[in-house]
ModelCIF file with pLDDT and N, C-alpha, C, O atoms, coordinates in Angstrom:
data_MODEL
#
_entry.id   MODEL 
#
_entity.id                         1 
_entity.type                       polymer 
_entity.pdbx_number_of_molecules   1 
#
_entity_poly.entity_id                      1 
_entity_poly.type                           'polypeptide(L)' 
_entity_poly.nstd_linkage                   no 
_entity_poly.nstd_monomer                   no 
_entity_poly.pdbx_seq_one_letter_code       
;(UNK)(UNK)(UNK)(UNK)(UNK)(UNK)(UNK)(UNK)(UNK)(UNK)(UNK)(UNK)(UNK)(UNK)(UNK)(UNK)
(UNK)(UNK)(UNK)(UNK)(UNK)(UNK)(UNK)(UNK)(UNK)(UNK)(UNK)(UNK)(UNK)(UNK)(UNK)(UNK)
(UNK)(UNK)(UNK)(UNK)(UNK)(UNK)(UNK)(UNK)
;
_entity_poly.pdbx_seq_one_letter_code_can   XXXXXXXXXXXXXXXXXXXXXXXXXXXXXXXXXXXXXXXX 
_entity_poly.pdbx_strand_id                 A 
#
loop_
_entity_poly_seq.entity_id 
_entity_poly_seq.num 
_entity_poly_seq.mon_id 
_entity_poly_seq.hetero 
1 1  UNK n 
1 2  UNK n 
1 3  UNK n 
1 4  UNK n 
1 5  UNK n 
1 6  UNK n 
1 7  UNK n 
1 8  UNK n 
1 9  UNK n 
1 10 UNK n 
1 11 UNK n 
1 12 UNK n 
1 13 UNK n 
1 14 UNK n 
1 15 UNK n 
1 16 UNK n 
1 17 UNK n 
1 18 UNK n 
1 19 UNK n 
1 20 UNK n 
1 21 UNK n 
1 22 UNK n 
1 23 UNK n 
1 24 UNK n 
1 25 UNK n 
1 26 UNK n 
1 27 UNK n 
1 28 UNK n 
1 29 UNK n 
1 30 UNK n 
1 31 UNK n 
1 32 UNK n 
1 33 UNK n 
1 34 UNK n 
1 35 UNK n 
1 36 UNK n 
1 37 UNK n 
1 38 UNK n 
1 39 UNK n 
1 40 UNK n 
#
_struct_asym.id          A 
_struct_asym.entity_id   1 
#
loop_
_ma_qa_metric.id 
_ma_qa_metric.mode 
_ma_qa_metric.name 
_ma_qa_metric.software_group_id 
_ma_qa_metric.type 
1 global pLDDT . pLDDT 
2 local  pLDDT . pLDDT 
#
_ma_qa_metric_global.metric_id      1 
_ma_qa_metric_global.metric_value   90.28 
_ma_qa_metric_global.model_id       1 
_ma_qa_metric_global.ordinal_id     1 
#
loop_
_ma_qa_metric_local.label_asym_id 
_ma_qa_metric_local.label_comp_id 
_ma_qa_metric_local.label_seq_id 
_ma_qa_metric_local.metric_id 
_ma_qa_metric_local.metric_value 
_ma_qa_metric_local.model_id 
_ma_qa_metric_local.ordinal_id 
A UNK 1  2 92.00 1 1  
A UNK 2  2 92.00 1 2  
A UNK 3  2 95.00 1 3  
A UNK 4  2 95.00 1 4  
A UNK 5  2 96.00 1 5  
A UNK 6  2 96.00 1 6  
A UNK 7  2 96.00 1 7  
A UNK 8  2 95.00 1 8  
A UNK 9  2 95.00 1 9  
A UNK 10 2 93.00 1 10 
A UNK 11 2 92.00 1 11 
A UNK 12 2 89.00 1 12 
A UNK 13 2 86.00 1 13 
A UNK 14 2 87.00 1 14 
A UNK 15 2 84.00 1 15 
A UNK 16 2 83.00 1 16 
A UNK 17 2 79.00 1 17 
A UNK 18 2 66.00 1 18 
A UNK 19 2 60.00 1 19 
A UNK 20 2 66.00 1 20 
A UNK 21 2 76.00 1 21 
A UNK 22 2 83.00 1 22 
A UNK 23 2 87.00 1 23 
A UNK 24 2 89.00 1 24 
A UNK 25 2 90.00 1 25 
A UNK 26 2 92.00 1 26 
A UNK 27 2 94.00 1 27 
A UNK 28 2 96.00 1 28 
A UNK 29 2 95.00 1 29 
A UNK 30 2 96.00 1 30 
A UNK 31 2 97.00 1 31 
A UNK 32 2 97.00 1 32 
A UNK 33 2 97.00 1 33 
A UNK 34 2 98.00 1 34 
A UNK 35 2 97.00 1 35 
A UNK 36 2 98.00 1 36 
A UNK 37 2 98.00 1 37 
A UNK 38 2 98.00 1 38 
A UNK 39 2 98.00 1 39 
A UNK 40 2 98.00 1 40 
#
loop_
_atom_site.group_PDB 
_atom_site.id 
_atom_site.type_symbol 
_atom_site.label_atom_id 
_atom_site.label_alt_id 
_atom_site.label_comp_id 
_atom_site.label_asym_id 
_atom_site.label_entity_id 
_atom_site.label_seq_id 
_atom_site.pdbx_PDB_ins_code 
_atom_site.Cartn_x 
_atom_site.Cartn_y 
_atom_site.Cartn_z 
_atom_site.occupancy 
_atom_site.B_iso_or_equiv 
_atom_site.pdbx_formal_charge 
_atom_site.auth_seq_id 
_atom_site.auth_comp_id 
_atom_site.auth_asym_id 
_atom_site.auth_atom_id 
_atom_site.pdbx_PDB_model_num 
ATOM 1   N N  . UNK A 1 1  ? -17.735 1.779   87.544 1.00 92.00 ? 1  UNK A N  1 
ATOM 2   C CA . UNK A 1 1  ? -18.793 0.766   87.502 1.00 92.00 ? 1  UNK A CA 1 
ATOM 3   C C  . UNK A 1 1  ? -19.422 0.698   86.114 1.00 92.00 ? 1  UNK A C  1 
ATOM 4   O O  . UNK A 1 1  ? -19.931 1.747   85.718 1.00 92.00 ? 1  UNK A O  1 
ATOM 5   N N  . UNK A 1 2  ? -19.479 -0.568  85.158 1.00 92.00 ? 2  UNK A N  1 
ATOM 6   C CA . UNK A 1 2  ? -19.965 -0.608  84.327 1.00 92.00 ? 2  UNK A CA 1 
ATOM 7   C C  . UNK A 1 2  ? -19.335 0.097   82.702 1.00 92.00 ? 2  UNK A C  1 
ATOM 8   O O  . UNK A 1 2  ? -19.637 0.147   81.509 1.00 92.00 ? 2  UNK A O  1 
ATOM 9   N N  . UNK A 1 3  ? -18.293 0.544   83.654 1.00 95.00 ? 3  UNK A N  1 
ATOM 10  C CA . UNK A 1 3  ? -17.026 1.380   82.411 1.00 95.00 ? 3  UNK A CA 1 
ATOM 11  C C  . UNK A 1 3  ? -16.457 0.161   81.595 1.00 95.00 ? 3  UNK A C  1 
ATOM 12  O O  . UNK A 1 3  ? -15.917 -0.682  82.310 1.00 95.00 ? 3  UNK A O  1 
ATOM 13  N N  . UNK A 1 4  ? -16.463 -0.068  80.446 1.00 95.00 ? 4  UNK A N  1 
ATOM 14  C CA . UNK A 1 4  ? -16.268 -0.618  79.327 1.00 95.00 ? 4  UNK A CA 1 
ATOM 15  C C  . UNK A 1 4  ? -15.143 -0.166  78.178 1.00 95.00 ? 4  UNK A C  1 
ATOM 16  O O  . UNK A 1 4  ? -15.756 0.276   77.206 1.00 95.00 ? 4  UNK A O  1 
ATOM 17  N N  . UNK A 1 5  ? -13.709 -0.131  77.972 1.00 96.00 ? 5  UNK A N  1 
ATOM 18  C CA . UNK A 1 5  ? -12.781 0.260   77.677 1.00 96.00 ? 5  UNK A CA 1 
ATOM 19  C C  . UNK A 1 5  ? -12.383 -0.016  76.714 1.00 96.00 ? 5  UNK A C  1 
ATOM 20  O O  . UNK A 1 5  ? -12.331 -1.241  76.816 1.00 96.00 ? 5  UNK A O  1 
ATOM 21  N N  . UNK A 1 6  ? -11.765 0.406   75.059 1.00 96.00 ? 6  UNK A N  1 
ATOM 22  C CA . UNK A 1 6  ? -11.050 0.058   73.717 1.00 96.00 ? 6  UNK A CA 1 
ATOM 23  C C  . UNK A 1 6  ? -9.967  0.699   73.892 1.00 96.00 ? 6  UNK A C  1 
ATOM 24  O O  . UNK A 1 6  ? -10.103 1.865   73.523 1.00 96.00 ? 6  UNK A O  1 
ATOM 25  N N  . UNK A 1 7  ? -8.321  0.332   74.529 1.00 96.00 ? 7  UNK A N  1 
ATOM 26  C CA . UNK A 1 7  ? -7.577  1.097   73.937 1.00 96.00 ? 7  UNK A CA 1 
ATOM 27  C C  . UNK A 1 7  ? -6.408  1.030   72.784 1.00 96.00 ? 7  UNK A C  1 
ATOM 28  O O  . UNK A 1 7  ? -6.027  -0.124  72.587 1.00 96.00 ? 7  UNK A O  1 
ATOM 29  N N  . UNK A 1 8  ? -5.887  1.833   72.139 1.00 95.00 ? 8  UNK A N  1 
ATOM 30  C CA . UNK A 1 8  ? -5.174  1.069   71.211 1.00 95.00 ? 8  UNK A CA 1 
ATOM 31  C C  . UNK A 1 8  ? -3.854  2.708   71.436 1.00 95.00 ? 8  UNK A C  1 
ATOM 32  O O  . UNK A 1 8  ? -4.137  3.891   71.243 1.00 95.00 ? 8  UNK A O  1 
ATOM 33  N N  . UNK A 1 9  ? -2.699  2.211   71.816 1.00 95.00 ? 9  UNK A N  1 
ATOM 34  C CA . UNK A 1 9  ? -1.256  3.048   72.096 1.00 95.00 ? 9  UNK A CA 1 
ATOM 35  C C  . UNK A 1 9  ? -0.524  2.939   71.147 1.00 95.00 ? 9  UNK A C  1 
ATOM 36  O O  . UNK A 1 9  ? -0.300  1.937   70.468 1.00 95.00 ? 9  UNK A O  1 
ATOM 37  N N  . UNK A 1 10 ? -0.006  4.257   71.031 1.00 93.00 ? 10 UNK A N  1 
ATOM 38  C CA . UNK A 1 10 ? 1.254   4.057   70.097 1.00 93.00 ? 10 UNK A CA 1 
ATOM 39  C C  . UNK A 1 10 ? 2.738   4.891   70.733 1.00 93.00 ? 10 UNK A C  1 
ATOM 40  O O  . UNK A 1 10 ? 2.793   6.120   70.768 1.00 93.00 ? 10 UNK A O  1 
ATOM 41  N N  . UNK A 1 11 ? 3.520   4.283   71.058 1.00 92.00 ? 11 UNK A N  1 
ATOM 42  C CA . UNK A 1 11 ? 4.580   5.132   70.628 1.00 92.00 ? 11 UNK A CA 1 
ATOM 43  C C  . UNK A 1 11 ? 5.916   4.567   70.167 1.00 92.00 ? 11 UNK A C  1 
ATOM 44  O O  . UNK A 1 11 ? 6.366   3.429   70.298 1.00 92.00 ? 11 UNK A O  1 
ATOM 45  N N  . UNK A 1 12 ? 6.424   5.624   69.607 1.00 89.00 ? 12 UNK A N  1 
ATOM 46  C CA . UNK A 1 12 ? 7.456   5.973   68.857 1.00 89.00 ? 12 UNK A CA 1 
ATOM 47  C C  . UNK A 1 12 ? 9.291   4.943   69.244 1.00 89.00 ? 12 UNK A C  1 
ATOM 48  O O  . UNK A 1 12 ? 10.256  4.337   68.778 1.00 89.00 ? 12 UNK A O  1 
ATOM 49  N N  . UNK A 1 13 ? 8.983   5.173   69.774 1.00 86.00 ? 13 UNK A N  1 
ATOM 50  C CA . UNK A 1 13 ? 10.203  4.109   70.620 1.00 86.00 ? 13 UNK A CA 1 
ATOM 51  C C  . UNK A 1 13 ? 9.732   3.063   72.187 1.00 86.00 ? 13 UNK A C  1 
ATOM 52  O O  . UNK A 1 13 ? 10.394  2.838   73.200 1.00 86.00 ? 13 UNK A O  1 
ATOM 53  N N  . UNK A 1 14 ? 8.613   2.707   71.873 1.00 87.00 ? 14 UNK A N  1 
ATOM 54  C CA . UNK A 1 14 ? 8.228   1.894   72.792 1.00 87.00 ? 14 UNK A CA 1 
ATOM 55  C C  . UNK A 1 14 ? 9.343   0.955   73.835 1.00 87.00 ? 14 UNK A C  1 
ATOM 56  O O  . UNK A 1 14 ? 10.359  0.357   73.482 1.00 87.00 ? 14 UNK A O  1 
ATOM 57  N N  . UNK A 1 15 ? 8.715   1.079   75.289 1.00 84.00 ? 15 UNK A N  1 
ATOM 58  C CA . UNK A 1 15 ? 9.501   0.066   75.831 1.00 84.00 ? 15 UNK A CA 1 
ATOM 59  C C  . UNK A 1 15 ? 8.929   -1.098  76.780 1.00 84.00 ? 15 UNK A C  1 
ATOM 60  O O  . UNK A 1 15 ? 8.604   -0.922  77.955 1.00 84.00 ? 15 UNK A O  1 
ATOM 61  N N  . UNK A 1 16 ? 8.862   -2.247  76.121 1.00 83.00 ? 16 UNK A N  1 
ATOM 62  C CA . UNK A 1 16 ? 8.029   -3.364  76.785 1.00 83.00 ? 16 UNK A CA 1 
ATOM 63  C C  . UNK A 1 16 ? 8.516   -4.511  77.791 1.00 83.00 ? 16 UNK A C  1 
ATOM 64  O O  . UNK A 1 16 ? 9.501   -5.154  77.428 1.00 83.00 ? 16 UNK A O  1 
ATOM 65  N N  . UNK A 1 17 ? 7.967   -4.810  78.936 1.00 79.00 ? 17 UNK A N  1 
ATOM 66  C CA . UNK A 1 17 ? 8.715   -6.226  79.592 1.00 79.00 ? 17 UNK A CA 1 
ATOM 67  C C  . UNK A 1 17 ? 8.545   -7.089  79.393 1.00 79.00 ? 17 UNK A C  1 
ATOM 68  O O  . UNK A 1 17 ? 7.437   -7.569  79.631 1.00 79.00 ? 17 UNK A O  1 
ATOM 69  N N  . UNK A 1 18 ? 9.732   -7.948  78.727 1.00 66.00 ? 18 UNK A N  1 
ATOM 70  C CA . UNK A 1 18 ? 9.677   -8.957  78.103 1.00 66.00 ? 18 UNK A CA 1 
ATOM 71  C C  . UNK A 1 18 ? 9.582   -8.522  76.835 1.00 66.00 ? 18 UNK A C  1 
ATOM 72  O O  . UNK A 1 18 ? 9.195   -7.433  76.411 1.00 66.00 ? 18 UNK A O  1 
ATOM 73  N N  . UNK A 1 19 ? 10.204  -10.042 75.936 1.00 60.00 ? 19 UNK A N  1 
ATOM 74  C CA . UNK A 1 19 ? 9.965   -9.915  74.361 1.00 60.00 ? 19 UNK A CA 1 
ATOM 75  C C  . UNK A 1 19 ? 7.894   -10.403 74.213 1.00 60.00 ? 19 UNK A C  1 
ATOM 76  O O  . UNK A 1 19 ? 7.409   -10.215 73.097 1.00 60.00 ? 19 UNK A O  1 
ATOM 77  N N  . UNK A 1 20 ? 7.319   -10.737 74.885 1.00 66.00 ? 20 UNK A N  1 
ATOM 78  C CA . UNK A 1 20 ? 5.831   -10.722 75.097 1.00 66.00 ? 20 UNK A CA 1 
ATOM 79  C C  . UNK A 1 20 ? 5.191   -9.523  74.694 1.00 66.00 ? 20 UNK A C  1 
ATOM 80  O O  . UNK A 1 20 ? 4.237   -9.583  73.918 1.00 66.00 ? 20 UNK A O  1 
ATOM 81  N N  . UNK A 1 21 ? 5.641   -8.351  75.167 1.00 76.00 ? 21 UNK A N  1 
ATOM 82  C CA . UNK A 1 21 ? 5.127   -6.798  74.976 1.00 76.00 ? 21 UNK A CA 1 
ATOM 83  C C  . UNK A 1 21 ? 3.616   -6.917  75.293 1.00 76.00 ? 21 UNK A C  1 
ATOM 84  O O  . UNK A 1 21 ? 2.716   -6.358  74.667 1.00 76.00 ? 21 UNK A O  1 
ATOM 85  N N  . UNK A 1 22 ? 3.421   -8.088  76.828 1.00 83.00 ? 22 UNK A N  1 
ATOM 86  C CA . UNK A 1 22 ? 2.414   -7.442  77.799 1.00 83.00 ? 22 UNK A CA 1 
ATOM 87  C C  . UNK A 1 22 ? 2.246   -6.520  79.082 1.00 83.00 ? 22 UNK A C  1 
ATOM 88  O O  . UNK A 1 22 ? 1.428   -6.753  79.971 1.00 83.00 ? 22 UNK A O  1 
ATOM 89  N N  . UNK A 1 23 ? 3.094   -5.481  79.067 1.00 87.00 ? 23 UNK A N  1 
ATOM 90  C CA . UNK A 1 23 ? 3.589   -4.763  79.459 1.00 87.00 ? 23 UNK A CA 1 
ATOM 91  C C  . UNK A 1 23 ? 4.200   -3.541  78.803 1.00 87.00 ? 23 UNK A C  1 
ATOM 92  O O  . UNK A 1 23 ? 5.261   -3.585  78.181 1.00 87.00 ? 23 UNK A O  1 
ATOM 93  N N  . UNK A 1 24 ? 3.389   -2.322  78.996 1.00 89.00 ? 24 UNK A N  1 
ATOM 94  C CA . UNK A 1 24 ? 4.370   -1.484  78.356 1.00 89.00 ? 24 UNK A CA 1 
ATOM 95  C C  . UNK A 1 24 ? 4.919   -0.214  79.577 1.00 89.00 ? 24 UNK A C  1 
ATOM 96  O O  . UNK A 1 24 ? 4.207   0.422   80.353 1.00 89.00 ? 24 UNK A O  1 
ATOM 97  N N  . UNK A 1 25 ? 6.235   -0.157  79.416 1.00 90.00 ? 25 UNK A N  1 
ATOM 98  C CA . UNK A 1 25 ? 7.104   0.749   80.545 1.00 90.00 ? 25 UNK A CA 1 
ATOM 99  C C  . UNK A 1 25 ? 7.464   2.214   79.572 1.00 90.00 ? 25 UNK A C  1 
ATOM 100 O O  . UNK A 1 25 ? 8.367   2.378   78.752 1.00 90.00 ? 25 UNK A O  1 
ATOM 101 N N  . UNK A 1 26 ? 6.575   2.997   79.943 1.00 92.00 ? 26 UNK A N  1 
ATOM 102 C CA . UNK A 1 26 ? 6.957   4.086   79.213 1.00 92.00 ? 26 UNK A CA 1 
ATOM 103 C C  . UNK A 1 26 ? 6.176   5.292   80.240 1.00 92.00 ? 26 UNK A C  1 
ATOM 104 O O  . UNK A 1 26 ? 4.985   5.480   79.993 1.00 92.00 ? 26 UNK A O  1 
ATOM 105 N N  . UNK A 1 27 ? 6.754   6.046   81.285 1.00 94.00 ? 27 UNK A N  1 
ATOM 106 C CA . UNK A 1 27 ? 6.190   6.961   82.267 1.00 94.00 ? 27 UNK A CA 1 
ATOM 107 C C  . UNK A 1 27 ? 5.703   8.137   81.711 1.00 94.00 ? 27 UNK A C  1 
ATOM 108 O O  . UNK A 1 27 ? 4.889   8.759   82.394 1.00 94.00 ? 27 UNK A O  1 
ATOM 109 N N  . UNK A 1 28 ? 6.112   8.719   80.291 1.00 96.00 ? 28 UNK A N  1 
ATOM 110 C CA . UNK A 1 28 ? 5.529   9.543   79.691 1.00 96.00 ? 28 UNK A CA 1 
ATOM 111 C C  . UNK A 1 28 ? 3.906   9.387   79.107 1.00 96.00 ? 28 UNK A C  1 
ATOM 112 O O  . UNK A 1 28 ? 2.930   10.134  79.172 1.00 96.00 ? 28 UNK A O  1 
ATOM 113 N N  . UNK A 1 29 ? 4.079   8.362   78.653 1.00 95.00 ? 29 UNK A N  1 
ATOM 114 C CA . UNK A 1 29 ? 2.755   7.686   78.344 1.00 95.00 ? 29 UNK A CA 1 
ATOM 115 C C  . UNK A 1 29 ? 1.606   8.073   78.943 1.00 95.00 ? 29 UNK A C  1 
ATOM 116 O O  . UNK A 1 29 ? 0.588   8.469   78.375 1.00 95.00 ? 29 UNK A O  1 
ATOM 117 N N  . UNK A 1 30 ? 1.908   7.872   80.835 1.00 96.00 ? 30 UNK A N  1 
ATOM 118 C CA . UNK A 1 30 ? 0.506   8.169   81.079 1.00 96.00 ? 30 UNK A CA 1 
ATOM 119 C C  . UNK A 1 30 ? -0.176  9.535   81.031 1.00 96.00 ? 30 UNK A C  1 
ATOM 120 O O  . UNK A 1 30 ? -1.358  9.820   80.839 1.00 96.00 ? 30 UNK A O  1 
ATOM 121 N N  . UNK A 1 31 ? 0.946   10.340  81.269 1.00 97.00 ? 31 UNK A N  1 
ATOM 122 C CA . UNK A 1 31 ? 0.551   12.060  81.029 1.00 97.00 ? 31 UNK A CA 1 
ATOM 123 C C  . UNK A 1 31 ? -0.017  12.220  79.699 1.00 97.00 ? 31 UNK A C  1 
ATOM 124 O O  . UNK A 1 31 ? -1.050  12.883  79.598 1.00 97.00 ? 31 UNK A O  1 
ATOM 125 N N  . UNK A 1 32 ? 0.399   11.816  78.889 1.00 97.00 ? 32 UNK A N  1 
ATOM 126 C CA . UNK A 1 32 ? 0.006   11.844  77.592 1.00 97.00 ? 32 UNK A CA 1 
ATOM 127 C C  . UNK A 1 32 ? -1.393  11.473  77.432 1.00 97.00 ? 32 UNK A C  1 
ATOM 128 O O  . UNK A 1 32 ? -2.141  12.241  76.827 1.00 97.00 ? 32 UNK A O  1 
ATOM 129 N N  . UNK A 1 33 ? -1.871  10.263  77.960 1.00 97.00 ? 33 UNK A N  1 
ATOM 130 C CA . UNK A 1 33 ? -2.944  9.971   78.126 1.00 97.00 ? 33 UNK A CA 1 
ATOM 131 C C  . UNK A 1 33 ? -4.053  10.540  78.846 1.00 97.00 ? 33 UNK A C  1 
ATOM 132 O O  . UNK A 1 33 ? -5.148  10.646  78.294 1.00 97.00 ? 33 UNK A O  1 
ATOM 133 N N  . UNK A 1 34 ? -3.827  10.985  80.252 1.00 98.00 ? 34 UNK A N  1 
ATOM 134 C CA . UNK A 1 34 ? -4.667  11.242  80.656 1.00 98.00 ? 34 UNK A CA 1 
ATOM 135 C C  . UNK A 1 34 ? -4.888  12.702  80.297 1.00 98.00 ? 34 UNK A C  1 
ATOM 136 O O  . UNK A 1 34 ? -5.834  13.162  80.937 1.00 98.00 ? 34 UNK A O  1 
ATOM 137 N N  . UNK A 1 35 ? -4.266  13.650  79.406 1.00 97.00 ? 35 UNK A N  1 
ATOM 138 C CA . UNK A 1 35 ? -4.362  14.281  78.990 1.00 97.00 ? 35 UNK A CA 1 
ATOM 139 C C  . UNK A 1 35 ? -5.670  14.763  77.943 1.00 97.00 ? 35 UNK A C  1 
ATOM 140 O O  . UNK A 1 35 ? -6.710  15.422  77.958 1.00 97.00 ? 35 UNK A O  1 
ATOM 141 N N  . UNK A 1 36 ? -4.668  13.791  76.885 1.00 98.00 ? 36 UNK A N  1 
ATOM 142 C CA . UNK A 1 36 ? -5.892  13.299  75.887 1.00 98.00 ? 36 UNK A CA 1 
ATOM 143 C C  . UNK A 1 36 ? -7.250  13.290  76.158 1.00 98.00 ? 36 UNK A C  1 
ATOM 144 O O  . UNK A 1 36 ? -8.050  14.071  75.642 1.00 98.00 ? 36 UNK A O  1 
ATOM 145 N N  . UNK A 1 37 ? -7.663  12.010  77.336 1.00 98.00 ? 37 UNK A N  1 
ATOM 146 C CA . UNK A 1 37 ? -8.827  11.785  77.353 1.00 98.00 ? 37 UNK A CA 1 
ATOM 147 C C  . UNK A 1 37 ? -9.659  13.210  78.109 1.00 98.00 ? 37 UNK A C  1 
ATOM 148 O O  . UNK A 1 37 ? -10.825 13.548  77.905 1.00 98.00 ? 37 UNK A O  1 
ATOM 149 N N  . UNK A 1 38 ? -8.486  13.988  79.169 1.00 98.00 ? 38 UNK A N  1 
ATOM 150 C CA . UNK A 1 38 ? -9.610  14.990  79.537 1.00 98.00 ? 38 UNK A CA 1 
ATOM 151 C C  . UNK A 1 38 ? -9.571  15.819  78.633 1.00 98.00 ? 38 UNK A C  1 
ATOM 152 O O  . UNK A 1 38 ? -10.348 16.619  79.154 1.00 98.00 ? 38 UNK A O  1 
ATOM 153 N N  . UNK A 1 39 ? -9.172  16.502  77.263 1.00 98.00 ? 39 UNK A N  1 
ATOM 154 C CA . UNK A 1 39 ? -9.288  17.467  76.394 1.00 98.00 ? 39 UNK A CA 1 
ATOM 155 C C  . UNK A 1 39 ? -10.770 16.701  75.832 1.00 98.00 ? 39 UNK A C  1 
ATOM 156 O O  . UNK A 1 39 ? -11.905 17.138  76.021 1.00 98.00 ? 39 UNK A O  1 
ATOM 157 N N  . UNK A 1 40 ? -10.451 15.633  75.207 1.00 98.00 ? 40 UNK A N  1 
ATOM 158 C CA . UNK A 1 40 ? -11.188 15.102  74.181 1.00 98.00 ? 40 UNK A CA 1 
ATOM 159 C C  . UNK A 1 40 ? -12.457 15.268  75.436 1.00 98.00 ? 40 UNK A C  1 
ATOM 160 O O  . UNK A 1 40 ? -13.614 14.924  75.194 1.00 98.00 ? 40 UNK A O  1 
#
């Protein structure tokens, strides 16, 4: 509620659906992430 979000991803060999790349398919990604945010 009221959570307000900036994110900006990177990786290395990205894989997107569609030539659009609104979508990104990469299952490692989210571990990575939610990682991140609980250390940080």
């Amino acid at each position: 509620s009221g959570l307000n979000i900036m994110i900006s991803g990177f990786c290395l060999d990205p894989v997107f659906v569609g030539q659009a790349k609104e979508q990104l398919s990469v299952p490692e990604m989210a571990g990575f992430c939610k990682d991140t945010i609980m250390k940080g």
